[in-house]
C-alpha atoms as a PDB file:
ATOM      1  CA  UNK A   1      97.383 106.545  78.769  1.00  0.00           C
ATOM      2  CA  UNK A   2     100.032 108.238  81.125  1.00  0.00           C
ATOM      3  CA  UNK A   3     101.796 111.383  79.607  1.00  0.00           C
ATOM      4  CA  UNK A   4     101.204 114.503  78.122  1.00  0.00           C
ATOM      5  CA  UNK A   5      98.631 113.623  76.098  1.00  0.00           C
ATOM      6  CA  UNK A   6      96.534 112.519  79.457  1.00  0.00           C
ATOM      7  CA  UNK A   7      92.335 114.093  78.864  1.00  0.00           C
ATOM      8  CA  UNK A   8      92.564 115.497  81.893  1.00  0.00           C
ATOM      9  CA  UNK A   9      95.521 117.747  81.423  1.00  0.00           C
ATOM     10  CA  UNK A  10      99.037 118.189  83.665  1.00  0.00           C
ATOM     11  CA  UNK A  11      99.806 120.419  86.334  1.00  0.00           C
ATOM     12  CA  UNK A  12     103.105 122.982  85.081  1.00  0.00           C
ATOM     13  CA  UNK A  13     102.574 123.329  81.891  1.00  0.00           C
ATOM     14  CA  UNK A  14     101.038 126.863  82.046  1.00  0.00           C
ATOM     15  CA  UNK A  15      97.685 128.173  82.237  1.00  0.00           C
ATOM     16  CA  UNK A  16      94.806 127.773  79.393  1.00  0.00           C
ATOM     17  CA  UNK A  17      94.379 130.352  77.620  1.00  0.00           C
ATOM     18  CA  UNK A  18      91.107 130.485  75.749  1.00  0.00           C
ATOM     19  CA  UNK A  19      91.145 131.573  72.348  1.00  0.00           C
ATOM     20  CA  UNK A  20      88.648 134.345  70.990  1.00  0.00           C
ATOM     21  CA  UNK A  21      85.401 133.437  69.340  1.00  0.00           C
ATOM     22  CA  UNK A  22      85.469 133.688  65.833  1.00  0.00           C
ATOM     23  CA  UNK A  23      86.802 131.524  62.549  1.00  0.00           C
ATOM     24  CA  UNK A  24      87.605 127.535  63.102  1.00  0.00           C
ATOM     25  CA  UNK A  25      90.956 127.581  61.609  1.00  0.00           C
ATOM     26  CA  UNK A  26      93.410 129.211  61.742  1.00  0.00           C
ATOM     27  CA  UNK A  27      95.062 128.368  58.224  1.00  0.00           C
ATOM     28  CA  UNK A  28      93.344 127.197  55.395  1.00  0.00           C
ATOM     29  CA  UNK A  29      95.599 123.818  55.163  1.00  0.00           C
ATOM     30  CA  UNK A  30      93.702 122.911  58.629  1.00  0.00           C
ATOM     31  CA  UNK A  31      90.548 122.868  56.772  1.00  0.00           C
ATOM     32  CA  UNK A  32      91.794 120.329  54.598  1.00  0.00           C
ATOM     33  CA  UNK A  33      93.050 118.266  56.953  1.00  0.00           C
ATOM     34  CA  UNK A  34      90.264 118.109  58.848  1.00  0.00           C
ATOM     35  CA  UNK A  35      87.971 117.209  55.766  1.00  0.00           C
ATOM     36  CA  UNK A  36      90.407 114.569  54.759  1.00  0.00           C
ATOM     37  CA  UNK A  37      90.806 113.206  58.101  1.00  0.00           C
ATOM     38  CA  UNK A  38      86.395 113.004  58.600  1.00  0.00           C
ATOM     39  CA  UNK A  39      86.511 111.273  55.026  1.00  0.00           C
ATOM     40  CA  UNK A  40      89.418 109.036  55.194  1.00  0.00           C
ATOM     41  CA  UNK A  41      88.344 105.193  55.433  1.00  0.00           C
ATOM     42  CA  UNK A  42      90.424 104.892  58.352  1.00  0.00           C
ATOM     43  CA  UNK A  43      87.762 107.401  60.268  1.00  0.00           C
ATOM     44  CA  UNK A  44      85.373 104.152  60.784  1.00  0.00           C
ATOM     45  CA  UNK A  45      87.420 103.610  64.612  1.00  0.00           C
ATOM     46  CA  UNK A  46      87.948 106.984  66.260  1.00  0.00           C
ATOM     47  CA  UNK A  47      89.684 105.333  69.128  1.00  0.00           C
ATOM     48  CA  UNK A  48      92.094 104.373  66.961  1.00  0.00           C
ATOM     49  CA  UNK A  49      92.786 108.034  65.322  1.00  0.00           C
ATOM     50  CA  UNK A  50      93.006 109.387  69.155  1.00  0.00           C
ATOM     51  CA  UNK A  51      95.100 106.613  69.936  1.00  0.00           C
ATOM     52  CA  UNK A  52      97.592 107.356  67.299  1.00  0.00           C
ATOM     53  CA  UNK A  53      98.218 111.074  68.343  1.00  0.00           C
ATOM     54  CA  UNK A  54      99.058 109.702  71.888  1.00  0.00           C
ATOM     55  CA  UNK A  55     101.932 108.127  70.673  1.00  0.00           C
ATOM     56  CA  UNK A  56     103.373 111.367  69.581  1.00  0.00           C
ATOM     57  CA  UNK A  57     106.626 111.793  71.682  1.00  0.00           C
ATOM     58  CA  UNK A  58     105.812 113.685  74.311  1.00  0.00           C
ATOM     59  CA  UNK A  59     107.918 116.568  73.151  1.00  0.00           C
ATOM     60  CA  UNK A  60     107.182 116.392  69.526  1.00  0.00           C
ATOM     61  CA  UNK A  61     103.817 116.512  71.051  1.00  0.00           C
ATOM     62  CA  UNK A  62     103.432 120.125  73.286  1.00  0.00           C
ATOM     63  CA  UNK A  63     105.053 122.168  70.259  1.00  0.00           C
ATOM     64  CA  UNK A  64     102.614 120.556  67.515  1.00  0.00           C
ATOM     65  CA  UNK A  65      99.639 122.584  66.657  1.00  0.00           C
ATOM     66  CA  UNK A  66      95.506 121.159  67.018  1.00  0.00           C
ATOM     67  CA  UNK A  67      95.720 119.970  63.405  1.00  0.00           C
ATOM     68  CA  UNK A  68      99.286 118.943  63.108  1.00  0.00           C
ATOM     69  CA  UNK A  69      98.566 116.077  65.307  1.00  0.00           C
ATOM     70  CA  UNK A  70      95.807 115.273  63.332  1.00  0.00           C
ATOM     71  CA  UNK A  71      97.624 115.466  59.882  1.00  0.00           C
ATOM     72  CA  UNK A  72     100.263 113.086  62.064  1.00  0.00           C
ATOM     73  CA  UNK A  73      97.540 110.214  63.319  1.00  0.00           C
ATOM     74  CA  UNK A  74      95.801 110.217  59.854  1.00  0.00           C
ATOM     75  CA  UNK A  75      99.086 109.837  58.224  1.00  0.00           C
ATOM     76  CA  UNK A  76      99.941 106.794  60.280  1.00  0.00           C
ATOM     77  CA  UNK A  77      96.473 105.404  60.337  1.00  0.00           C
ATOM     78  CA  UNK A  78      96.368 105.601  56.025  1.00  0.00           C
ATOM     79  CA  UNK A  79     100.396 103.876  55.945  1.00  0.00           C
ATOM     80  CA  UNK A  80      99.058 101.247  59.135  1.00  0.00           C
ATOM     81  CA  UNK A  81      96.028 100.520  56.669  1.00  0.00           C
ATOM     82  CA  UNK A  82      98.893 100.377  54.062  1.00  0.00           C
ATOM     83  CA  UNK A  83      96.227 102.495  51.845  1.00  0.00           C
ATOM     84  CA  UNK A  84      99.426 104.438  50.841  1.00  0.00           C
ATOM     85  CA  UNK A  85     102.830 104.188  50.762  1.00  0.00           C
ATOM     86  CA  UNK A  86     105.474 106.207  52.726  1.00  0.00           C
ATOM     87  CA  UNK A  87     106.847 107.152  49.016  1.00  0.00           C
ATOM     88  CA  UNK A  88     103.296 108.323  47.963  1.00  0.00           C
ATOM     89  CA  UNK A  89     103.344 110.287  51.203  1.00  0.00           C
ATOM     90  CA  UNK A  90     106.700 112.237  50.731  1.00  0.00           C
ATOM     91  CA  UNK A  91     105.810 112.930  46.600  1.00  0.00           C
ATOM     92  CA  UNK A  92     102.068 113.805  47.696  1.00  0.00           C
ATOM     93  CA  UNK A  93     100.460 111.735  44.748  1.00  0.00           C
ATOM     94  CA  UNK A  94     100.036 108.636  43.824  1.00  0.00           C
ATOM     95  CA  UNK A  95     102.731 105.944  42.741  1.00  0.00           C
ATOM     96  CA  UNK A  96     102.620 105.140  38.757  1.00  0.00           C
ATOM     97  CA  UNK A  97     100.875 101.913  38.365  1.00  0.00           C
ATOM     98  CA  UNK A  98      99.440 101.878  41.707  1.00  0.00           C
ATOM     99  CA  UNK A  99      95.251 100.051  42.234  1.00  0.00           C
ATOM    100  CA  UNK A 100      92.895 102.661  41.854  1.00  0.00           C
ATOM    101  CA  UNK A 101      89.387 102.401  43.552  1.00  0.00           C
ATOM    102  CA  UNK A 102      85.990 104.478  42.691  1.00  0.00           C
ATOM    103  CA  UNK A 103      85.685 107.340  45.619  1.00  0.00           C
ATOM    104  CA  UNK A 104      84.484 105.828  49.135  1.00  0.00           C
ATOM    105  CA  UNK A 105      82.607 109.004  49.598  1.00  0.00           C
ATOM    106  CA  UNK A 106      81.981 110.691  46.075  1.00  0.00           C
ATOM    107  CA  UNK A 107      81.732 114.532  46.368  1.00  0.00           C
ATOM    108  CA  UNK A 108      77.744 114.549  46.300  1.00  0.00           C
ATOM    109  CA  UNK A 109      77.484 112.407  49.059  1.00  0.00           C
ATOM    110  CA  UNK A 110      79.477 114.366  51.257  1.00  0.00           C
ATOM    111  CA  UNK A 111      77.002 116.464  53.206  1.00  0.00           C
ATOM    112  CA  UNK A 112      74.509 113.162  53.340  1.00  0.00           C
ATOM    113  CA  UNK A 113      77.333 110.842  54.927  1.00  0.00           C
ATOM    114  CA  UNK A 114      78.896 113.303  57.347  1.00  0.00           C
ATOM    115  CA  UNK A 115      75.995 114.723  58.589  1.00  0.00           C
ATOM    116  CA  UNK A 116      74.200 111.279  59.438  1.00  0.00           C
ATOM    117  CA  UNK A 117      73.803 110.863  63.049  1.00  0.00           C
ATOM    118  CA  UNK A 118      75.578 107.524  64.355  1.00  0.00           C
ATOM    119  CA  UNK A 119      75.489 105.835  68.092  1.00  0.00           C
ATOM    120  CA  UNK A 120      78.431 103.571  69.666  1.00  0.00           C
ATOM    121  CA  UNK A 121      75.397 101.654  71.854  1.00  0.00           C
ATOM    122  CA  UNK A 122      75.647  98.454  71.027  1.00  0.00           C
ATOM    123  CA  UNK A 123      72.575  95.246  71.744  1.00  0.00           C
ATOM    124  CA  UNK A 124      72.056  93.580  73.489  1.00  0.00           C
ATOM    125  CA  UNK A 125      73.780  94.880  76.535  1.00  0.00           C
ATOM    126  CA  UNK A 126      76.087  93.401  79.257  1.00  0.00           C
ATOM    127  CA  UNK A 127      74.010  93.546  82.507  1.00  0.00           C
ATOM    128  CA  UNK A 128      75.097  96.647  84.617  1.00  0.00           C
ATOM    129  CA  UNK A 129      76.659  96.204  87.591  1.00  0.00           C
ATOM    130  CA  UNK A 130      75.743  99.299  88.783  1.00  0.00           C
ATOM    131  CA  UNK A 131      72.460 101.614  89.100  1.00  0.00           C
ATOM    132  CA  UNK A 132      71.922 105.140  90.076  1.00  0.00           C
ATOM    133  CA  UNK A 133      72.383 106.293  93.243  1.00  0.00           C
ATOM    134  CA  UNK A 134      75.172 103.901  93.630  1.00  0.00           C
ATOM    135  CA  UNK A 135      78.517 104.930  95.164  1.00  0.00           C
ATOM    136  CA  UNK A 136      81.615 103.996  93.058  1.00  0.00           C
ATOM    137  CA  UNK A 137      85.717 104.463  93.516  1.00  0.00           C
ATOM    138  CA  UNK A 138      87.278 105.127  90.092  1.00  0.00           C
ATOM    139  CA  UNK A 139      90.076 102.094  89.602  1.00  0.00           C
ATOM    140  CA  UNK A 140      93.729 103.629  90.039  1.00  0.00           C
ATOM    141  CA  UNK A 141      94.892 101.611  86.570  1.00  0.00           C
ATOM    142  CA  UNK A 142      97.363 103.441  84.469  1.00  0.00           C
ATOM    143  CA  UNK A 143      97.514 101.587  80.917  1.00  0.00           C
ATOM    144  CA  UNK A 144      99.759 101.718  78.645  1.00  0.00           C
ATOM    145  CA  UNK A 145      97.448 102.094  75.954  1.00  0.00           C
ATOM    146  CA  UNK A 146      94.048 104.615  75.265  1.00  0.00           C
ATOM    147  CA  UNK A 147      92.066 104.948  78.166  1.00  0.00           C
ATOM    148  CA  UNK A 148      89.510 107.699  78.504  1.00  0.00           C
ATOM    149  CA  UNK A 149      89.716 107.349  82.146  1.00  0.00           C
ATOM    150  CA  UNK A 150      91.527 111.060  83.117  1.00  0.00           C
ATOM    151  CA  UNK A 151      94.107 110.423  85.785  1.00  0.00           C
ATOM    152  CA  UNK A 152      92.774 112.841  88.187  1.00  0.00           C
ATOM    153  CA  UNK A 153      89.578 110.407  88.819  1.00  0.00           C
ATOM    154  CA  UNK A 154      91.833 107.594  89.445  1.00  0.00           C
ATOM    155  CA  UNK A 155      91.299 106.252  92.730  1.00  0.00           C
ATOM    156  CA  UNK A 156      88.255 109.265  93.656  1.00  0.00           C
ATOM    157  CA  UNK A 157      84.878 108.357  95.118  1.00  0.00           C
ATOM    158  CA  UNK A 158      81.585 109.644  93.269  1.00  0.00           C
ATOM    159  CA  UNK A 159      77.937 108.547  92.187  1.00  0.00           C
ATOM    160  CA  UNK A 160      76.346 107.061  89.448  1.00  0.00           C
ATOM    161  CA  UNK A 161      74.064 109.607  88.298  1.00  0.00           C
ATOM    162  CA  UNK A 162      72.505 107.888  84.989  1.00  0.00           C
ATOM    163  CA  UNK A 163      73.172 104.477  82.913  1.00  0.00           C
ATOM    164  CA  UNK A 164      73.464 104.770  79.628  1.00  0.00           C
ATOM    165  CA  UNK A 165      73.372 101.058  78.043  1.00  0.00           C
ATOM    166  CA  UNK A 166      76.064  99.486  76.485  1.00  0.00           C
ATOM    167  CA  UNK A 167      78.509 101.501  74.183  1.00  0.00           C
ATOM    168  CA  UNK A 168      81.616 100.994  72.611  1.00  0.00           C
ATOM    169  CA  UNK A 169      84.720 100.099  75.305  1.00  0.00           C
ATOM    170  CA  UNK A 170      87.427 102.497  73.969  1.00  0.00           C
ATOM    171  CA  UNK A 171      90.402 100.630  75.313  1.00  0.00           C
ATOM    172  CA  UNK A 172      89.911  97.764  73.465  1.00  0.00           C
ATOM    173  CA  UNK A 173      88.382  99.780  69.967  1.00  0.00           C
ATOM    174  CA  UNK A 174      91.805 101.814  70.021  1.00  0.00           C
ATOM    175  CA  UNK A 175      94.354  98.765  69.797  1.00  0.00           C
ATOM    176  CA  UNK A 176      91.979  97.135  67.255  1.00  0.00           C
ATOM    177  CA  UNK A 177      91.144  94.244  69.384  1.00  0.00           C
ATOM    178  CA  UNK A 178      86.992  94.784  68.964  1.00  0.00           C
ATOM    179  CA  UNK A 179      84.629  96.444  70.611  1.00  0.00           C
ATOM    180  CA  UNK A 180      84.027  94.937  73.467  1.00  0.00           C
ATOM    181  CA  UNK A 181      80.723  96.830  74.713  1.00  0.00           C
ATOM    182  CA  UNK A 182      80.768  97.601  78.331  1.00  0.00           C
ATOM    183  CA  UNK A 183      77.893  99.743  80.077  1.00  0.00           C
ATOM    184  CA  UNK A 184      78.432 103.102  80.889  1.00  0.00           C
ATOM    185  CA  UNK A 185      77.378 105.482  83.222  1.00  0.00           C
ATOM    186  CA  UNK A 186      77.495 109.270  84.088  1.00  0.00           C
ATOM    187  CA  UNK A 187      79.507 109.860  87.482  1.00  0.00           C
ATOM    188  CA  UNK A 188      79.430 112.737  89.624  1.00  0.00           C
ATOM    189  CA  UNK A 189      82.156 113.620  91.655  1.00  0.00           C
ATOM    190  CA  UNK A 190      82.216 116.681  94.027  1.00  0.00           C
ATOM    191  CA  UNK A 191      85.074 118.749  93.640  1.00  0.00           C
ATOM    192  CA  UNK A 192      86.841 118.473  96.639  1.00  0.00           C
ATOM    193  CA  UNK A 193      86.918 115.401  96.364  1.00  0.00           C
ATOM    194  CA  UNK A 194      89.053 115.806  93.104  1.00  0.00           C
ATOM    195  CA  UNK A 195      90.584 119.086  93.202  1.00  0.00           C
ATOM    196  CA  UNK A 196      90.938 119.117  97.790  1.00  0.00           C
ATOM    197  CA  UNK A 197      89.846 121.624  99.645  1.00  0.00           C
ATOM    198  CA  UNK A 198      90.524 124.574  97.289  1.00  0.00           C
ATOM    199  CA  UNK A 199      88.032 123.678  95.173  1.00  0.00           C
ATOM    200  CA  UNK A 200      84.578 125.198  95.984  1.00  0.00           C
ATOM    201  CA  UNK A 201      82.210 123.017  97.644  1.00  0.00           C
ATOM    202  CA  UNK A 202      79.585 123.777  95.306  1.00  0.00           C
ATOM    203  CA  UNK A 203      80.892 122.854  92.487  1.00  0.00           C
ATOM    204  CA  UNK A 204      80.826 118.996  91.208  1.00  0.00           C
ATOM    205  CA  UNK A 205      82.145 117.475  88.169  1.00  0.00           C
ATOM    206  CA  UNK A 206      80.214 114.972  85.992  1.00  0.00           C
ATOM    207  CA  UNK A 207      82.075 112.230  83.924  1.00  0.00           C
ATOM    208  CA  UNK A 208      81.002 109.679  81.340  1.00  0.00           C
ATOM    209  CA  UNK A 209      82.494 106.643  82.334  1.00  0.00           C
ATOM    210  CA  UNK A 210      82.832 102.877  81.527  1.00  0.00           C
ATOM    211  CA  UNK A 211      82.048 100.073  83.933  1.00  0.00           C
ATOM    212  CA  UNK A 212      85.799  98.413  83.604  1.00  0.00           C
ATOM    213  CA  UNK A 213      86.697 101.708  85.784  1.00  0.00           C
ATOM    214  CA  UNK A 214      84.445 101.542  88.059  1.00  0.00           C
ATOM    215  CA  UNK A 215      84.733  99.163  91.321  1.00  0.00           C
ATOM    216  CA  UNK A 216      81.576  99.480  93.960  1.00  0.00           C
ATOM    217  CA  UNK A 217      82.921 101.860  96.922  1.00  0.00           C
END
């Protein structure tokens, strides 16, 4: 979607600073919320959990930290799922009386669950419109909704590099309206023909990139 939560970034809002190799977290309560965020029920549609920290106001947004978005989309995901209540929320434990389930994910199947391997290809696939070797343009959409098509591609000429089969189409995962595969390729794009003629002609950029973007150049 358009705003400051865009993939590929905004120009004026300072430089990146990379941070120093070394610990994960910074606090100890991210580690929890990352935990409870990989084993919440709601973590089946990742689409949706990205999704939900682009509608952050764009303020609120640039002063949250990494894992305060992510406390704010799993909190919104678990009251959207209406697997708790805004009360439960606010007291931080459950209401007196309320259903109680056995665990989802009891605590020695932790390790086995997250650490299984699992694939958004779906069979059997749509067939590809395009092949390697074939020069695209990037569509100039802008949706109001999750797209993981980065503004700065919009509208650009590259090359499909590889095909990948059919996977999951984000944009339609994200609002909950299926998954809808669509092929998707790998496209390279030079850099100057992204970045102008500042960028250094040797350089190219390589994006993963579904078929719904993509008209034949």
């Amino acid at each position: 979607m358009n705003g400051v939560h865009d993939m590929g970034g905004m120009h004026g809002l300072g430089a990146i600073v990379p941070e120093p190799e070394g610990g994960v977290f910074h606090h100890a309560w991210e580690g929890r919320v990352h935990a409870m965020t990989v084993a919440s029920p709601t973590r089946g549609n990742i689409d949706a959990g990205r999704h939900e920290r682009e509608l952050i106001p764009g303020a609120e947004y640039l002063a949250m930290t990494y894992y305060e978005k992510w406390f704010r989309s799993l909190t919104q995901l678990l009251l959207k799922a209406r697997l708790v209540s805004a009360e439960e929320l606010a007291q931080g434990r459950a209401a007196p009386g309320a259903p109680k389930a056995n665990p989802v994910l009891p605590a020695a199947a932790v390790e086995t669950v997250l650490t299984r391997p699992g694939s958004y290809v779906r069979d059997p696939a749509p067939q590809p419109a395009f092949k390697a070797g074939d020069r695209i343009r990037c569509r100039n959409i802008n949706p109001t909704g999750h797209t993981r098509l980065p503004r700065y591609a919009r509208g650009k000429t590259g090359e499909i590099v590889r095909p990948h089969g059919a996977q999951v189409f984000p944009d339609s995962n994200a609002r909950g309206a299926g998954e809808d595969p669509q092929p998707l390729y790998t496209v390279r794009f030079t850099a100057g023909e992204l970045w102008g003629e500042a960028a250094n002609p040797r350089d190219s950029v390589f994006l993963d990139l579904w078929e719904p973007y993509l008209e034949r150049a």
